[in-house]
C-alpha atoms as a PDB file:
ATOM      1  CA  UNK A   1      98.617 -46.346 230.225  1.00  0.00           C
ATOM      2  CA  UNK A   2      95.594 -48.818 231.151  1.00  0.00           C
ATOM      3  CA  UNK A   3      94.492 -51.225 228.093  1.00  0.00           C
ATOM      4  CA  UNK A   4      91.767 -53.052 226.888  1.00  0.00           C
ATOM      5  CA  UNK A   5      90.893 -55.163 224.207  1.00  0.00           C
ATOM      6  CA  UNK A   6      88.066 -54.628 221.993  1.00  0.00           C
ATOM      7  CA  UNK A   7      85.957 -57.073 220.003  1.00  0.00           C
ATOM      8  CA  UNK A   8      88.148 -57.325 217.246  1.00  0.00           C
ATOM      9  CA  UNK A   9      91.148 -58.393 219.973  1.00  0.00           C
ATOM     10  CA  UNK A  10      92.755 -55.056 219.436  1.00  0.00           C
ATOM     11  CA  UNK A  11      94.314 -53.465 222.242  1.00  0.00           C
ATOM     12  CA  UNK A  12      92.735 -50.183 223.188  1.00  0.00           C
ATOM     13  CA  UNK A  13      93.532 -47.293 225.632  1.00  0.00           C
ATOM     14  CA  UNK A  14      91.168 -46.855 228.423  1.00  0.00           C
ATOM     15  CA  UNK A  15      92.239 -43.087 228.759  1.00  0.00           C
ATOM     16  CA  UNK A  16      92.902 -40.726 226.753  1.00  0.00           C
ATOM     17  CA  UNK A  17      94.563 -37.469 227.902  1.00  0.00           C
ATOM     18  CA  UNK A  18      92.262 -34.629 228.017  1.00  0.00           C
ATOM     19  CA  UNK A  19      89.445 -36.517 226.750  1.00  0.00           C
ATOM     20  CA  UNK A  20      88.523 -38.829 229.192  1.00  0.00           C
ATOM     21  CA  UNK A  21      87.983 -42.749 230.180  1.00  0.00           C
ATOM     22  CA  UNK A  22      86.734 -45.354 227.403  1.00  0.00           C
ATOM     23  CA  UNK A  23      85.153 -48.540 226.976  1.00  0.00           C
ATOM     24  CA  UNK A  24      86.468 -50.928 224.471  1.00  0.00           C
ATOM     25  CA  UNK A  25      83.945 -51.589 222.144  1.00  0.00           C
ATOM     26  CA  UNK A  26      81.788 -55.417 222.713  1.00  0.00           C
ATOM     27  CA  UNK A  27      78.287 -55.164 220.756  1.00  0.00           C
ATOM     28  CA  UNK A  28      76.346 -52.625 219.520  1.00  0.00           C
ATOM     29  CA  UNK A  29      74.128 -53.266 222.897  1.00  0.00           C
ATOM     30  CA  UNK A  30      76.112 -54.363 225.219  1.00  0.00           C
ATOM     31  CA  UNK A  31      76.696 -50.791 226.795  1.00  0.00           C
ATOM     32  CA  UNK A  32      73.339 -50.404 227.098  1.00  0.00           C
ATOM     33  CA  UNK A  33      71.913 -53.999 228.895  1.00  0.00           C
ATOM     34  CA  UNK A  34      75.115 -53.187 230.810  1.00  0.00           C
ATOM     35  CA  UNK A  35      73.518 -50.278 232.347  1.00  0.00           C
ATOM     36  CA  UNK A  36      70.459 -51.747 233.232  1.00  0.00           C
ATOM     37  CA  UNK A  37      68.081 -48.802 231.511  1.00  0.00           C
ATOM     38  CA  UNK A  38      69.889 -45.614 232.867  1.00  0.00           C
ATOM     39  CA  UNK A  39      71.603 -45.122 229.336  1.00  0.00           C
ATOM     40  CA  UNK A  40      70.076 -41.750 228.640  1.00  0.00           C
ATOM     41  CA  UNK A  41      71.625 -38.782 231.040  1.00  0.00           C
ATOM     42  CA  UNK A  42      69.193 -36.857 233.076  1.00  0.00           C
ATOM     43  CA  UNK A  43      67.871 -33.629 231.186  1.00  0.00           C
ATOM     44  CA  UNK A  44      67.944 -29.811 232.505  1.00  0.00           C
ATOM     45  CA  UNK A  45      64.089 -28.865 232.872  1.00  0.00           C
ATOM     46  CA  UNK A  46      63.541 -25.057 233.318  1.00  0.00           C
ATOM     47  CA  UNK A  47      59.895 -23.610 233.756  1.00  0.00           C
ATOM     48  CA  UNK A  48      59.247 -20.952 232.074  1.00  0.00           C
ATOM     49  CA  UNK A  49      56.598 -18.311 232.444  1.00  0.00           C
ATOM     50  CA  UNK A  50      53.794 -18.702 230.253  1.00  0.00           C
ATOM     51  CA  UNK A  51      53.839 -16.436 226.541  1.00  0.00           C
ATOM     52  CA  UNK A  52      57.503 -15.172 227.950  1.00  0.00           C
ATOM     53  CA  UNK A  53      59.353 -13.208 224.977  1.00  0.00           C
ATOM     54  CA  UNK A  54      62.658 -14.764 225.521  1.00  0.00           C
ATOM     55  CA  UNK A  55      64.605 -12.469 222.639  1.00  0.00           C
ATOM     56  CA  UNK A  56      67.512 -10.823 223.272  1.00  0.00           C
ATOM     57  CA  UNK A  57      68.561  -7.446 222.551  1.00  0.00           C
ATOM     58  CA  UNK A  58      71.638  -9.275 220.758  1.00  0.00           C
ATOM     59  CA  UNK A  59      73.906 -12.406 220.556  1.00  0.00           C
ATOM     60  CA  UNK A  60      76.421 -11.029 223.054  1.00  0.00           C
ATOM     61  CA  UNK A  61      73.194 -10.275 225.450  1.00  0.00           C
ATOM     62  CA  UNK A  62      72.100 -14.011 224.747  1.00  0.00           C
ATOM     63  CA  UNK A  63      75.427 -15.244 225.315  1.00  0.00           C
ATOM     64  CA  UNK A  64      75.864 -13.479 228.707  1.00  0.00           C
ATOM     65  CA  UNK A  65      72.022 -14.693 229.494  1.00  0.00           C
ATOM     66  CA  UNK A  66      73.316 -18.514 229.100  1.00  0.00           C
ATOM     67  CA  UNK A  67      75.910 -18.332 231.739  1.00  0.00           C
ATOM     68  CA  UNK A  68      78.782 -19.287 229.287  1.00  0.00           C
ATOM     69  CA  UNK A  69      82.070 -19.553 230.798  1.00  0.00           C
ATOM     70  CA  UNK A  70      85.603 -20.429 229.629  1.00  0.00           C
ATOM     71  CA  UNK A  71      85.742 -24.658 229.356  1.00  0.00           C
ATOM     72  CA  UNK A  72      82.136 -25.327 228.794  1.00  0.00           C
ATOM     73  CA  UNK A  73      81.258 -26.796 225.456  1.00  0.00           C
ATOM     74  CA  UNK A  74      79.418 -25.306 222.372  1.00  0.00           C
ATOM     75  CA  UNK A  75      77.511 -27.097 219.578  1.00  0.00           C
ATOM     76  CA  UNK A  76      76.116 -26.235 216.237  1.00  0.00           C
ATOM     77  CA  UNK A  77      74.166 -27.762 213.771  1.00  0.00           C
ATOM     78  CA  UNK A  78      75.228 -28.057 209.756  1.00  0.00           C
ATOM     79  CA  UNK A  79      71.778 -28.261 208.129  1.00  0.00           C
ATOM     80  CA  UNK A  80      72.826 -24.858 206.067  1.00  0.00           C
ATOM     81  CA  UNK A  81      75.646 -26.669 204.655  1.00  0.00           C
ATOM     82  CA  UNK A  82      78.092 -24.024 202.780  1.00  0.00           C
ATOM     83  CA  UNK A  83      75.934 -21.456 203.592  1.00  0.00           C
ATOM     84  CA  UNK A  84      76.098 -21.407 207.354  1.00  0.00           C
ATOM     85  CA  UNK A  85      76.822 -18.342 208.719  1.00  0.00           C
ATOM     86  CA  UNK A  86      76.210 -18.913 212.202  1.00  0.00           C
ATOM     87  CA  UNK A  87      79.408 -20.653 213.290  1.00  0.00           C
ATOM     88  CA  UNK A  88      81.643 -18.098 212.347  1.00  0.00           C
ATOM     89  CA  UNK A  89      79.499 -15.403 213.444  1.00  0.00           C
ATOM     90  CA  UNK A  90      79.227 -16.673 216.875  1.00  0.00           C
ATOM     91  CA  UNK A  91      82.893 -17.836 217.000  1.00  0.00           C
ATOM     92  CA  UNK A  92      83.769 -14.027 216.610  1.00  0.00           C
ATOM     93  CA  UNK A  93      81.834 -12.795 219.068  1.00  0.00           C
ATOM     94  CA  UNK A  94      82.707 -15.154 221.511  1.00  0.00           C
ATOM     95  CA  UNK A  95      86.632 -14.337 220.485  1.00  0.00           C
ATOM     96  CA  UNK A  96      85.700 -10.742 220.882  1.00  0.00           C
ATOM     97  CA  UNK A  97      84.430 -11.137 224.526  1.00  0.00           C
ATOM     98  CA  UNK A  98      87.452 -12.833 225.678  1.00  0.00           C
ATOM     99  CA  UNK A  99      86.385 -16.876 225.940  1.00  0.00           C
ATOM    100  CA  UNK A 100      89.110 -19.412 225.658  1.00  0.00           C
ATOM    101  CA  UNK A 101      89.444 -23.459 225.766  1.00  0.00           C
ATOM    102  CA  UNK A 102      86.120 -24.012 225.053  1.00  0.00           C
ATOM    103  CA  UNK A 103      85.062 -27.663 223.751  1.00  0.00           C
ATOM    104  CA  UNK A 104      83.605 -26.909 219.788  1.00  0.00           C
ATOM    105  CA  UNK A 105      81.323 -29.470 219.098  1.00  0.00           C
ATOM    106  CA  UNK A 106      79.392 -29.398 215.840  1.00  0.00           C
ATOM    107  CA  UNK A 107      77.572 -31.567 214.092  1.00  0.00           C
ATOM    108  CA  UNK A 108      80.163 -31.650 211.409  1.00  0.00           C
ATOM    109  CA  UNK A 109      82.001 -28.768 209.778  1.00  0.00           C
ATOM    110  CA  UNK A 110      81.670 -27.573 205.932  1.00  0.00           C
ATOM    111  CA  UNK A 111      84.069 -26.212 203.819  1.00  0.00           C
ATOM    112  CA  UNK A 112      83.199 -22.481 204.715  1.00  0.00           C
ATOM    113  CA  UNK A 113      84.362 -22.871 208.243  1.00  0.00           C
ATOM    114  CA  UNK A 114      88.001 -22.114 207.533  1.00  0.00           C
ATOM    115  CA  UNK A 115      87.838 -19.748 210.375  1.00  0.00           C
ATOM    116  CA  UNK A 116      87.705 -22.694 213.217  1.00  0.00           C
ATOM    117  CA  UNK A 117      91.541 -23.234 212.392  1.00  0.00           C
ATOM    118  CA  UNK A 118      92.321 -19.710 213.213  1.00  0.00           C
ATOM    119  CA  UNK A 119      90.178 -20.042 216.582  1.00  0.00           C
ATOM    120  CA  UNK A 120      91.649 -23.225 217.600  1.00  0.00           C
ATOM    121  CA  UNK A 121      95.425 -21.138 217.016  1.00  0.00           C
ATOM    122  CA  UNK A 122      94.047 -18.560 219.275  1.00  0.00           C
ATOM    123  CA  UNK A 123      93.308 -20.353 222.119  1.00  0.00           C
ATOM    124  CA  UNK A 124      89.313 -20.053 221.808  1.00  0.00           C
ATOM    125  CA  UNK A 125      88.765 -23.660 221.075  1.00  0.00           C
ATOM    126  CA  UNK A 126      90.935 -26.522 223.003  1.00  0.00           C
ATOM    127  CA  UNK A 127      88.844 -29.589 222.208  1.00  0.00           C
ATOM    128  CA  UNK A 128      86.993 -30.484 219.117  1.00  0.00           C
ATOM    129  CA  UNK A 129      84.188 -33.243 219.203  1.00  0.00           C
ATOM    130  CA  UNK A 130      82.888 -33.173 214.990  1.00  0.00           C
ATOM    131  CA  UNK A 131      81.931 -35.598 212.459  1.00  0.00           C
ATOM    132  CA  UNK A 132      84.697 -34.775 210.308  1.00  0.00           C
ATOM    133  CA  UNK A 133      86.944 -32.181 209.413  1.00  0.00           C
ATOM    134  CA  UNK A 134      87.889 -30.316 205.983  1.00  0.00           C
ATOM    135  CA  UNK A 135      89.470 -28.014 204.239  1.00  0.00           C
ATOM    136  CA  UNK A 136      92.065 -25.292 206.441  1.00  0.00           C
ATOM    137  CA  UNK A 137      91.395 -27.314 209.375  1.00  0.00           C
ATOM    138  CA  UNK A 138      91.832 -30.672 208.323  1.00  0.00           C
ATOM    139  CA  UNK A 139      95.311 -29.623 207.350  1.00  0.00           C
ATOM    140  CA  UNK A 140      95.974 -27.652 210.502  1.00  0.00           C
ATOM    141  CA  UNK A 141      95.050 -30.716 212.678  1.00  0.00           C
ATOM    142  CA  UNK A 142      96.631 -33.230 209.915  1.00  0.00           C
ATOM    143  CA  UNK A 143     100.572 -30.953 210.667  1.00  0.00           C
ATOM    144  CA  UNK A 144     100.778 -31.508 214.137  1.00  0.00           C
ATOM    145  CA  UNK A 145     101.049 -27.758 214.436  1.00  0.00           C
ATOM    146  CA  UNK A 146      98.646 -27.761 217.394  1.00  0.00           C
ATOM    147  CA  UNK A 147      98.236 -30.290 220.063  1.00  0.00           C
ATOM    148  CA  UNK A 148      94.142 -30.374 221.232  1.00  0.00           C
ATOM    149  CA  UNK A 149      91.986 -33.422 221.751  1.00  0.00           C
ATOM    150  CA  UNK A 150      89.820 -34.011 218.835  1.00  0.00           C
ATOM    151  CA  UNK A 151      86.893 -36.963 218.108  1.00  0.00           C
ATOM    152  CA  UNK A 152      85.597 -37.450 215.717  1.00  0.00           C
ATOM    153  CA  UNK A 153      81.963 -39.527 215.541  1.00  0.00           C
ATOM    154  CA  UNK A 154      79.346 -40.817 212.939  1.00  0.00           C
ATOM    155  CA  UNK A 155      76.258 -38.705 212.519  1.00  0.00           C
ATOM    156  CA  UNK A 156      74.808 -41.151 214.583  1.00  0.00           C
ATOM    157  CA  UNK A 157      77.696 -42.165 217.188  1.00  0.00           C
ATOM    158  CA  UNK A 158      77.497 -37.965 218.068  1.00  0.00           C
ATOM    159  CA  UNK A 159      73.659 -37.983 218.814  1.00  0.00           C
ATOM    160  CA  UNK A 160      74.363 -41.411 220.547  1.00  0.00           C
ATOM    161  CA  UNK A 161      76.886 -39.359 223.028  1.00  0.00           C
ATOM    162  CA  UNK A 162      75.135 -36.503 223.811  1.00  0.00           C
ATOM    163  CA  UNK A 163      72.176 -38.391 224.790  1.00  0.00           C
ATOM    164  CA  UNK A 164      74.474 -40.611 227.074  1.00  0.00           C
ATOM    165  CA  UNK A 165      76.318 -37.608 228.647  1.00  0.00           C
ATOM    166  CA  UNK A 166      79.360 -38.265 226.790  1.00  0.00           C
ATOM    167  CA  UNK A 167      79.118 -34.612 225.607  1.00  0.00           C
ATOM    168  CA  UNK A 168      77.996 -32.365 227.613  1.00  0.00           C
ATOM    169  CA  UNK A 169      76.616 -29.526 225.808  1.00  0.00           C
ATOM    170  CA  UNK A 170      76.515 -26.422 227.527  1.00  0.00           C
ATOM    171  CA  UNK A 171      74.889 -23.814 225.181  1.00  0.00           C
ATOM    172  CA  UNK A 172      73.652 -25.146 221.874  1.00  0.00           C
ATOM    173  CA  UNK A 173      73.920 -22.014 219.343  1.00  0.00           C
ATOM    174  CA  UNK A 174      71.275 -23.397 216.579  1.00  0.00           C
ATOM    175  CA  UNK A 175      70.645 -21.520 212.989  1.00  0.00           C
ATOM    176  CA  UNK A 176      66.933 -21.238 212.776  1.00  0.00           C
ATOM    177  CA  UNK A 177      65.645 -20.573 209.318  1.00  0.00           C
ATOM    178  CA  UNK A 178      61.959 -19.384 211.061  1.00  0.00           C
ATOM    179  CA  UNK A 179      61.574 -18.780 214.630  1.00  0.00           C
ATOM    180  CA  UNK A 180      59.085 -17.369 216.935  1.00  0.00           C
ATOM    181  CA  UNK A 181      59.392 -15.328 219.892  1.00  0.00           C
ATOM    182  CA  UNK A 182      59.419 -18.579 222.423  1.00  0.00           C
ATOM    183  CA  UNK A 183      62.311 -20.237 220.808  1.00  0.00           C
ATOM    184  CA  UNK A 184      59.935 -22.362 218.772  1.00  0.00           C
ATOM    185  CA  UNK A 185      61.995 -22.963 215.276  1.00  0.00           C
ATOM    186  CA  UNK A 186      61.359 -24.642 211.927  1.00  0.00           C
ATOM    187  CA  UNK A 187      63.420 -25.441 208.883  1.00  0.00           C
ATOM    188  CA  UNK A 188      60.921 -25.180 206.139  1.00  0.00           C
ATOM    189  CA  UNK A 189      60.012 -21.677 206.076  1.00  0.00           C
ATOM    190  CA  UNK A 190      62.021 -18.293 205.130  1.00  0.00           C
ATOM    191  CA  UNK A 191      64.748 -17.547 203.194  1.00  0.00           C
ATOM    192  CA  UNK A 192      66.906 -19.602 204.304  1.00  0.00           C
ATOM    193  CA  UNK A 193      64.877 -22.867 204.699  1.00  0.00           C
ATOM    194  CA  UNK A 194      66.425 -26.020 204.149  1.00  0.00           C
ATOM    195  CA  UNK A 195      64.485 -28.518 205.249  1.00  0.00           C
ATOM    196  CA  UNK A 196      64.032 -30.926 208.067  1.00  0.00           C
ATOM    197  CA  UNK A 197      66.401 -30.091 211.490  1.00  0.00           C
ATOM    198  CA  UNK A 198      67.298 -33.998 212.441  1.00  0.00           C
ATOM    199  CA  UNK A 199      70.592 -32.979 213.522  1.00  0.00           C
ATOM    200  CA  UNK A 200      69.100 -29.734 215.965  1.00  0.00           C
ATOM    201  CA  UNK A 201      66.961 -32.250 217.587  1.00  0.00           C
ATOM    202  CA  UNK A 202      69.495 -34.288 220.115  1.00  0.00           C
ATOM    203  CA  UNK A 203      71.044 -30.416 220.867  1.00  0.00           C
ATOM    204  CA  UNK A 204      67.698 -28.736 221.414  1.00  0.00           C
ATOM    205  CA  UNK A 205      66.780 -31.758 223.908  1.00  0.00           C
ATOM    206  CA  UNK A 206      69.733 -31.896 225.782  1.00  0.00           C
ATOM    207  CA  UNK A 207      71.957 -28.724 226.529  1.00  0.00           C
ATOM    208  CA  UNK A 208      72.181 -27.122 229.204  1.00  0.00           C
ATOM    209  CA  UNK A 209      70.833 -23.431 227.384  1.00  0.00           C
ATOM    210  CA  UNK A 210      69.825 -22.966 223.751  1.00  0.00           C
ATOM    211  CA  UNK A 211      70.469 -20.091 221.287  1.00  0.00           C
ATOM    212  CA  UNK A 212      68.364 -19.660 218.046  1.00  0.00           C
ATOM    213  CA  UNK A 213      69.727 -17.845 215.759  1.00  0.00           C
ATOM    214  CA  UNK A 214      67.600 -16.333 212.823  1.00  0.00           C
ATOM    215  CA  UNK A 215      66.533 -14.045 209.995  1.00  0.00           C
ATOM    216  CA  UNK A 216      63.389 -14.561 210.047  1.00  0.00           C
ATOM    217  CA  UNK A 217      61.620 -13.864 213.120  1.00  0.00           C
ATOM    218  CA  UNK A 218      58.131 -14.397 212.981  1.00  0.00           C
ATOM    219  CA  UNK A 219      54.340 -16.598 214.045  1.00  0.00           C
ATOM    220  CA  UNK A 220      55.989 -20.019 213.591  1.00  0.00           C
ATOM    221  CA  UNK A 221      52.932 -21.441 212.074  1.00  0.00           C
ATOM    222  CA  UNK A 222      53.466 -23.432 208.638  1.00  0.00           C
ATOM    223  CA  UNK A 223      50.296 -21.873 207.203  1.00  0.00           C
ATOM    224  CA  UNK A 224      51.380 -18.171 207.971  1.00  0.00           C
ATOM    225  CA  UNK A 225      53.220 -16.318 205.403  1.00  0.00           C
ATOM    226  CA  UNK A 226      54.605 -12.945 206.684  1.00  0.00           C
ATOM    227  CA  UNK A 227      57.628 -11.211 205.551  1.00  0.00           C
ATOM    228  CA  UNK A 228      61.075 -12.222 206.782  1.00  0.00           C
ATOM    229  CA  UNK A 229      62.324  -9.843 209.824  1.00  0.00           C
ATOM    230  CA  UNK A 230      65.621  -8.373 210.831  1.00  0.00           C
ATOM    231  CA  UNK A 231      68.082 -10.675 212.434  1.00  0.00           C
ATOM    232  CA  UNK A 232      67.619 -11.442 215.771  1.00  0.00           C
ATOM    233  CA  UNK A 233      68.562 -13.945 218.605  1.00  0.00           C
ATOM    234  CA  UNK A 234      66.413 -16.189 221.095  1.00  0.00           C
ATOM    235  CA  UNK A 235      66.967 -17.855 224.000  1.00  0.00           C
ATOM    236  CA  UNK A 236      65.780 -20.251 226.247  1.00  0.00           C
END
């Protein structure tokens, strides 16, 4: 195995099997001068038609719609907290329509996502990019009992990849506590509102497709005030 050392003289691995190739770590900029100002991938663009309606009849109809295929990578965000129940509403459907080794890369994972371990056991997810793990799957990674690449990043060091290519997110799947028929979304209004989506941002920008997922369709206008709708999906 190649080697490196690192700024603090400690030897490093410049590959790591089924991950990839690494960099030892110099300065916090040195990556970046290094490049000479092509740090940031290039984005997908897609034109869309003007005033489109881009909901779909239902998450397995948006999931079809993005192209999705067996090794591409999936991301989340954890602004919900405990009360996320996108990720293991998703996760079952995706289960359910046959998908294996796909790279799960959320934000981070709460407590209430017991249900990844029971994925990862059954072949659905083969890599895990996260900012920490807890709870059921902490322990099943912590036993050994199953052998899958897994990285875990800062808040930060995660947004800091996927805008350098480093993960490559195929469809980003994001809970949207107000959304409009355009994929527009917000976190401040509806039932579920919880505030400002920092961590949606780096997905929405740069994956490939994005899902919203709400209960609360409706004008996404701040200073409208309509009644929350049935659940529905989006895409773009």
């Amino acid at each position: 195995m190649k080697t490196a050392v690192n700024s603090l003289g400690r030897t490093v691995p410049l590959e790591v099997p089924g991950v990839g190739a690494f960099a030892p770590y110099v300065s916090p900029f040195d990556r970046i001068s290094s490049l000479a100002g092509l740090y940031t991938k290039p984005r997908t663009i897609r034109a869309a038609m003007p005033c489109r309606d881009k909901r779909a009849a239902s998450l397995r109809a948006a999931i079809e719609k993005s192209g999705l295929t067996d090794g591409m990578t999936i991301s989340f965000h954890h602004h919900l907290r405990n009360g996320d129940a996108v990720i293991p509403m998703v996760l079952a459907e995706l289960e359910a329509m046959g998908f294996k080794n796909l790279t799960f890369a959320p934000s981070s994972i709460p407590d209430s996502h017991d249900c990844v371990a029971d994925y990862i056991k059954s072949g659905l997810i083969g890599r895990l990019y996260t900012s920490g793990v807890r709870g059921k799957l902490g322990k099943l990674l912590s036993s050994g009992e199953v052998d899958i690449p897994v990285i875990i990043r800062s808040h930060g060091g995660r947004a800091r990849a996927v805008e350098e290519g480093s993960i490559k997110i195929d469809v980003a799947f994001l809970a949207a506590p107000a959304c409009d028929c355009l994929g527009n979304i917000n976190g401040t209004e509806g039932p579920s509102a919880c505030g400002s989506l920092g961590y949606a941002i780096t997905d929405a920008k740069n994956a490939a497709h994005v899902i919203a997922v709400t209960d609360n369709l409706r004008p996404n206008t701040p200073s409208r005030r309509e009644s929350p709708s049935r659940n529905t999906s989006s895409t773009r």
